[in-house]
C-alpha atoms as a PDB file:
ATOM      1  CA  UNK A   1      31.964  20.901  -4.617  1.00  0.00           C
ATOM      2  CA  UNK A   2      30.123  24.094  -4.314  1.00  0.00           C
ATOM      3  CA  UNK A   3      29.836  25.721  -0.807  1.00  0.00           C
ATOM      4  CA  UNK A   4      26.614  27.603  -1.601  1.00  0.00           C
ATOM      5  CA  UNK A   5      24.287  24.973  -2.057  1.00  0.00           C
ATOM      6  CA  UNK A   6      23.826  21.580  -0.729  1.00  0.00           C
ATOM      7  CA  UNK A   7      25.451  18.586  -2.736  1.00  0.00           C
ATOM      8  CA  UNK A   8      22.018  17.094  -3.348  1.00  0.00           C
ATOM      9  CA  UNK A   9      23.237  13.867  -5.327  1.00  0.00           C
ATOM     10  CA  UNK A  10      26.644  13.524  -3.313  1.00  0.00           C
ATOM     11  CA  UNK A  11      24.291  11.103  -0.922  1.00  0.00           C
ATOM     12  CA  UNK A  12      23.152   8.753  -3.773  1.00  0.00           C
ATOM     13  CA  UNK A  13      26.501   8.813  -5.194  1.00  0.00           C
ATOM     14  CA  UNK A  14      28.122   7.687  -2.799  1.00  0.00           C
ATOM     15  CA  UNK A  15      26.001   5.351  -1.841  1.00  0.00           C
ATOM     16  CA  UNK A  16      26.023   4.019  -5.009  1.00  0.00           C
ATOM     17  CA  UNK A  17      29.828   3.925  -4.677  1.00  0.00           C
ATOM     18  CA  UNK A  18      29.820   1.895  -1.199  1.00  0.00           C
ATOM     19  CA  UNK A  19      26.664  -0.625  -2.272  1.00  0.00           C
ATOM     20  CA  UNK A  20      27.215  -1.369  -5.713  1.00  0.00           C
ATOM     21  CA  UNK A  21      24.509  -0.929  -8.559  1.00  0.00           C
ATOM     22  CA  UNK A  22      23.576  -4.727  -7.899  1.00  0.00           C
ATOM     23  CA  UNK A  23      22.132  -3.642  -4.838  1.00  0.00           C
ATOM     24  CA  UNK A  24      19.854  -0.786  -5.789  1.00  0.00           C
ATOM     25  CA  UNK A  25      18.659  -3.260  -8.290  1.00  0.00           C
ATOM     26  CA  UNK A  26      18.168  -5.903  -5.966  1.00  0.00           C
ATOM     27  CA  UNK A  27      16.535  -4.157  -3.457  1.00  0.00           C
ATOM     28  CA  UNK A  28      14.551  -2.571  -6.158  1.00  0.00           C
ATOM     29  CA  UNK A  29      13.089  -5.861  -7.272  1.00  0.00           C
ATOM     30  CA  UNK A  30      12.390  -7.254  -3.598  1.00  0.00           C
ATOM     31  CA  UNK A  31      10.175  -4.225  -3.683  1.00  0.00           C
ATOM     32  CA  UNK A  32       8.594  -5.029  -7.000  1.00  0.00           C
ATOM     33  CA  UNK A  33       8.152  -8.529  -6.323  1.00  0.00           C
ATOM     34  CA  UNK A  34       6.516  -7.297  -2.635  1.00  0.00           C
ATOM     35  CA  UNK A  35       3.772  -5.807  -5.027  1.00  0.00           C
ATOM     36  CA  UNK A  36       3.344  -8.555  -6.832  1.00  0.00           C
ATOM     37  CA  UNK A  37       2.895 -10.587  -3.407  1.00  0.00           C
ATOM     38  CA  UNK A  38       0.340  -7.901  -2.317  1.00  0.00           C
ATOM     39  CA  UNK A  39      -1.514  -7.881  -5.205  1.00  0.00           C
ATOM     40  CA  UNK A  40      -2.169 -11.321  -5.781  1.00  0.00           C
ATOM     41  CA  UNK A  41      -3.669 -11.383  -1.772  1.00  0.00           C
ATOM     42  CA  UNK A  42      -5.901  -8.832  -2.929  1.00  0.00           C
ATOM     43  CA  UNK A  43      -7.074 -10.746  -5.675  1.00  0.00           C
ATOM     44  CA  UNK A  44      -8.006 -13.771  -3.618  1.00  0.00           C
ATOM     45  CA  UNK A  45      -9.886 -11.823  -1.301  1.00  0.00           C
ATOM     46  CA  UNK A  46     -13.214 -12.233  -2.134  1.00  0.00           C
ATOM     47  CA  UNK A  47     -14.065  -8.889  -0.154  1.00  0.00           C
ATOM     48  CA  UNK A  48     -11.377  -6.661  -2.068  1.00  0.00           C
ATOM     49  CA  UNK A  49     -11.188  -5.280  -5.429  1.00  0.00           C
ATOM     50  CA  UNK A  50      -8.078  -4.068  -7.093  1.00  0.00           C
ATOM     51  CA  UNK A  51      -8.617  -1.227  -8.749  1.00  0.00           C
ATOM     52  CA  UNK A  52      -5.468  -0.879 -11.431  1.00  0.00           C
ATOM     53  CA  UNK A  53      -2.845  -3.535 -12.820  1.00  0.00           C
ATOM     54  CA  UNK A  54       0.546  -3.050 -10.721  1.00  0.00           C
ATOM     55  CA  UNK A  55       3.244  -1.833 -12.901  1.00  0.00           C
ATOM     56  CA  UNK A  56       5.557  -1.058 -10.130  1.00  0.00           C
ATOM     57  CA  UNK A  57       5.260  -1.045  -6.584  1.00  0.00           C
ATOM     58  CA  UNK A  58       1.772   0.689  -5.599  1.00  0.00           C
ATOM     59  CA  UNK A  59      -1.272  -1.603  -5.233  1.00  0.00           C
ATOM     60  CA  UNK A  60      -4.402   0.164  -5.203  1.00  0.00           C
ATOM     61  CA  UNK A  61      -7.510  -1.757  -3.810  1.00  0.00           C
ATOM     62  CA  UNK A  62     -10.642  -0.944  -2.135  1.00  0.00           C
ATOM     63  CA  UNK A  63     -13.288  -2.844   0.166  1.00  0.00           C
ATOM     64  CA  UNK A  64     -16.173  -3.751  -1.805  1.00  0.00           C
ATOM     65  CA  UNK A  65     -18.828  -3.708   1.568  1.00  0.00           C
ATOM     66  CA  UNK A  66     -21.672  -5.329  -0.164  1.00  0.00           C
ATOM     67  CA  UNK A  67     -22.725  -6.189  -3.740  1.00  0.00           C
ATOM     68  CA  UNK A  68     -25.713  -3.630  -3.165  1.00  0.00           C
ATOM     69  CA  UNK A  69     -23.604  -0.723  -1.920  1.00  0.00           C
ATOM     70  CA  UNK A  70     -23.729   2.526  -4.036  1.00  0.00           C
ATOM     71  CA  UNK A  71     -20.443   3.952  -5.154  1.00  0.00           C
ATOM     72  CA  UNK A  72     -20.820   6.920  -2.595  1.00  0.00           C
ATOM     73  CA  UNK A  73     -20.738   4.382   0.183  1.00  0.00           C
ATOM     74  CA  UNK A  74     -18.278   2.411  -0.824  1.00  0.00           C
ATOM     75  CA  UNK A  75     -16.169   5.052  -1.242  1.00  0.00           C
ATOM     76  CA  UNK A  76     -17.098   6.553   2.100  1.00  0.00           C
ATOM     77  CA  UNK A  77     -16.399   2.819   3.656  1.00  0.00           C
ATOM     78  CA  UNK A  78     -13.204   2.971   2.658  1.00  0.00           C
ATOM     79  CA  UNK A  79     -12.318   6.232   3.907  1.00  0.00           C
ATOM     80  CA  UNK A  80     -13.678   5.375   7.134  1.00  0.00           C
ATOM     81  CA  UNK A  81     -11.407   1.913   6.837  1.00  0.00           C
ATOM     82  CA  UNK A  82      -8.131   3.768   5.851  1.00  0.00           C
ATOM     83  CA  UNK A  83      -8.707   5.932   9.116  1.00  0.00           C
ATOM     84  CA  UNK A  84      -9.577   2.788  11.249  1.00  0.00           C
ATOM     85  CA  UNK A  85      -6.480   0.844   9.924  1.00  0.00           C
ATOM     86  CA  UNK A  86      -3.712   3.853  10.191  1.00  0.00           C
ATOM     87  CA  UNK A  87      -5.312   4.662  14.130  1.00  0.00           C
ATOM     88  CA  UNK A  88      -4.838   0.658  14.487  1.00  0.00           C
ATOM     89  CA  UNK A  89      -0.974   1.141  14.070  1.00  0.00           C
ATOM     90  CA  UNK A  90      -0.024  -2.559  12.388  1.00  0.00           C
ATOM     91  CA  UNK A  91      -0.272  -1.574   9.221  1.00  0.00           C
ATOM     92  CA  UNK A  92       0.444   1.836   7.092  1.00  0.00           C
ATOM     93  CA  UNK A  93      -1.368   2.085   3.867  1.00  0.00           C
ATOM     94  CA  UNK A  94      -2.926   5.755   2.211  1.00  0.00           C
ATOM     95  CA  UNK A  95      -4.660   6.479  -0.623  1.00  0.00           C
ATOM     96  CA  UNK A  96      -5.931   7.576  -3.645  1.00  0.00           C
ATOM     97  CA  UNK A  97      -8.714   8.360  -6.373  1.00  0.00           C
ATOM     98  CA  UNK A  98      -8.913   6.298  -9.236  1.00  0.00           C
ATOM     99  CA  UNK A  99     -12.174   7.079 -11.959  1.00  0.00           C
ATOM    100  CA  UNK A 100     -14.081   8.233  -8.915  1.00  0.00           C
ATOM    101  CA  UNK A 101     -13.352   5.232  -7.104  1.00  0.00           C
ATOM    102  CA  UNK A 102     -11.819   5.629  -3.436  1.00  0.00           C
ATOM    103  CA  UNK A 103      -8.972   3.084  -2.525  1.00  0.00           C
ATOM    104  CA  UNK A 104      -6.578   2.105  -0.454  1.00  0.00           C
ATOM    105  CA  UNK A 105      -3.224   2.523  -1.497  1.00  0.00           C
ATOM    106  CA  UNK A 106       0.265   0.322  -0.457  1.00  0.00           C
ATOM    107  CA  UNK A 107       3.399   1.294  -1.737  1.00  0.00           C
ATOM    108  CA  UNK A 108       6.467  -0.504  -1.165  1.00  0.00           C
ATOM    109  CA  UNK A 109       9.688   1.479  -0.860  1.00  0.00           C
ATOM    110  CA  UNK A 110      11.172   0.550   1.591  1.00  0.00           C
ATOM    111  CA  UNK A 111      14.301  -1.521   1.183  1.00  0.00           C
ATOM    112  CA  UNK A 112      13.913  -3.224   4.975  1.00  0.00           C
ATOM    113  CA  UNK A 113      10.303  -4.404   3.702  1.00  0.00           C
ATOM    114  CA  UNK A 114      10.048  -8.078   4.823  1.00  0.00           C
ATOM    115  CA  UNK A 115       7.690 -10.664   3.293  1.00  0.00           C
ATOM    116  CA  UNK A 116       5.886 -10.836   6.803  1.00  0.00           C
ATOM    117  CA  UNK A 117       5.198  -7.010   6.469  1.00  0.00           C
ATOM    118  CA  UNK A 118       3.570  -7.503   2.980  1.00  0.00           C
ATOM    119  CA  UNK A 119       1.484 -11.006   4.394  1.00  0.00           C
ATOM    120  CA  UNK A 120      -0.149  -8.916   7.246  1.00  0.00           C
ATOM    121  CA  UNK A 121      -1.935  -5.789   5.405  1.00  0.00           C
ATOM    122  CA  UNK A 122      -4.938  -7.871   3.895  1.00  0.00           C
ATOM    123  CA  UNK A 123      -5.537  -9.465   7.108  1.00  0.00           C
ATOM    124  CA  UNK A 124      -4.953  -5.908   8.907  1.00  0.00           C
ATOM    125  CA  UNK A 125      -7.570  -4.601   6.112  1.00  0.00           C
ATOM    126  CA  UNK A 126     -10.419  -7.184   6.822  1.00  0.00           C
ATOM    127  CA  UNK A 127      -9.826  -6.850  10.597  1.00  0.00           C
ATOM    128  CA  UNK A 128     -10.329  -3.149  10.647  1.00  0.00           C
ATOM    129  CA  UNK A 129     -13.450  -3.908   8.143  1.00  0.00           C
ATOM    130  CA  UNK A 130     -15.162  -6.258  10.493  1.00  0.00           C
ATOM    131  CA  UNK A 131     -14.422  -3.453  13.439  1.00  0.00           C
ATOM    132  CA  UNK A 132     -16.397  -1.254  11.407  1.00  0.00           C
ATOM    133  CA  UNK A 133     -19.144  -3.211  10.293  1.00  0.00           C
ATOM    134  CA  UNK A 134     -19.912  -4.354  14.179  1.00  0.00           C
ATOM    135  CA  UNK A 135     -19.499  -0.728  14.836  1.00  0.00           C
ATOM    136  CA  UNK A 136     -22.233   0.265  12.442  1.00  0.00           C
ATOM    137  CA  UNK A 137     -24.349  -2.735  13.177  1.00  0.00           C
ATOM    138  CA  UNK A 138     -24.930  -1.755  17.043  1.00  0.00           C
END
C-alpha cells in the first residue's frame, strides 16, 4: 500500500470482498426499482408533471400550479415548494433545470431506502403545495 496517499479504493474493495458482488447488485436494483415506484406516483398525480424518462435512479418532476400559470411562475412555485418541503423535514428531495423548466429532483442512493420512504414524497409534495397555496391565498 502506499503511505503517502490515502488508499482511496481499499474501502470499496473490501467491501466488495465482505458483501459479495450480488449485493451491490441487489441493492443497486432496490434503488432502481425505488425510481420506478416514484415515478409511476408522479405520473398518477394529476397535479405533477415528470419532466424526463427515468433511466436510473433520479426522478425529476415539477408542480404544475394551474393550467394558466406562465412558465416563470411555475418555476418560481416550485422553488418556493422545494424550500417549503426540505424546512418540513419528512421528506429530502433537491433539484434541477431541465429546458428551462424548474423541478424537483429525488434520487435514490441510498441502500437503507425502504418502500415506505419512496410512498411518502408525493404525498409530502402535495402537502407542502396546499401549505403554499393557503399561504398565498390569505
Amino acid at each position: 500500500m502506499e503511505l503517502s496517499r490515502r488508499c482511496r479504493a481499499l474501502k470499496l474493495w473490501l467491501s466488495l470482498r465482505y458483501h459479495g458482488l450480488s449485493s451491490f447488485r441487489a441493492a443497486i436494483q432496490r434503488d432502481l426499482d425505488h425510481a420506478q415506484h416514484l415515478a409511476r406516483a408522479v405520473d398518477e398525480s394529476p397535479t405533477l408533471e415528470r419532466l424526463a424518462p427515468v433511466e436510473l435512479s433520479a426522478v425529476c418532476f415539477r408542480h404544475l400550479v394551474s393550467k394558466n400559470a406562465s412558465e416563470d411562475e411555475r418555476n418560481a412555485f416550485n422553488l418556493a415548494l422545494l424550500k417549503r418541503i426540505l424546512r418540513r423535514g419528512k421528506v429530502y428531495i433537491s433539484n434541477a433545470e431541465l429546458k428551462g423548466k424548474f423541478c424537483l429532483r429525488a434520487c435514490i442512493v441510498n441502500h437503507l431506502t425502504k418502500d415506505s420512504d419512496i410512498d411518502a414524497v408525493v404525498p409530502e409534495v402535495l402537502a407542502a403545495a396546499q401549505e403554499i397555496a393557503q399561504s398565498m391565498s390569505q
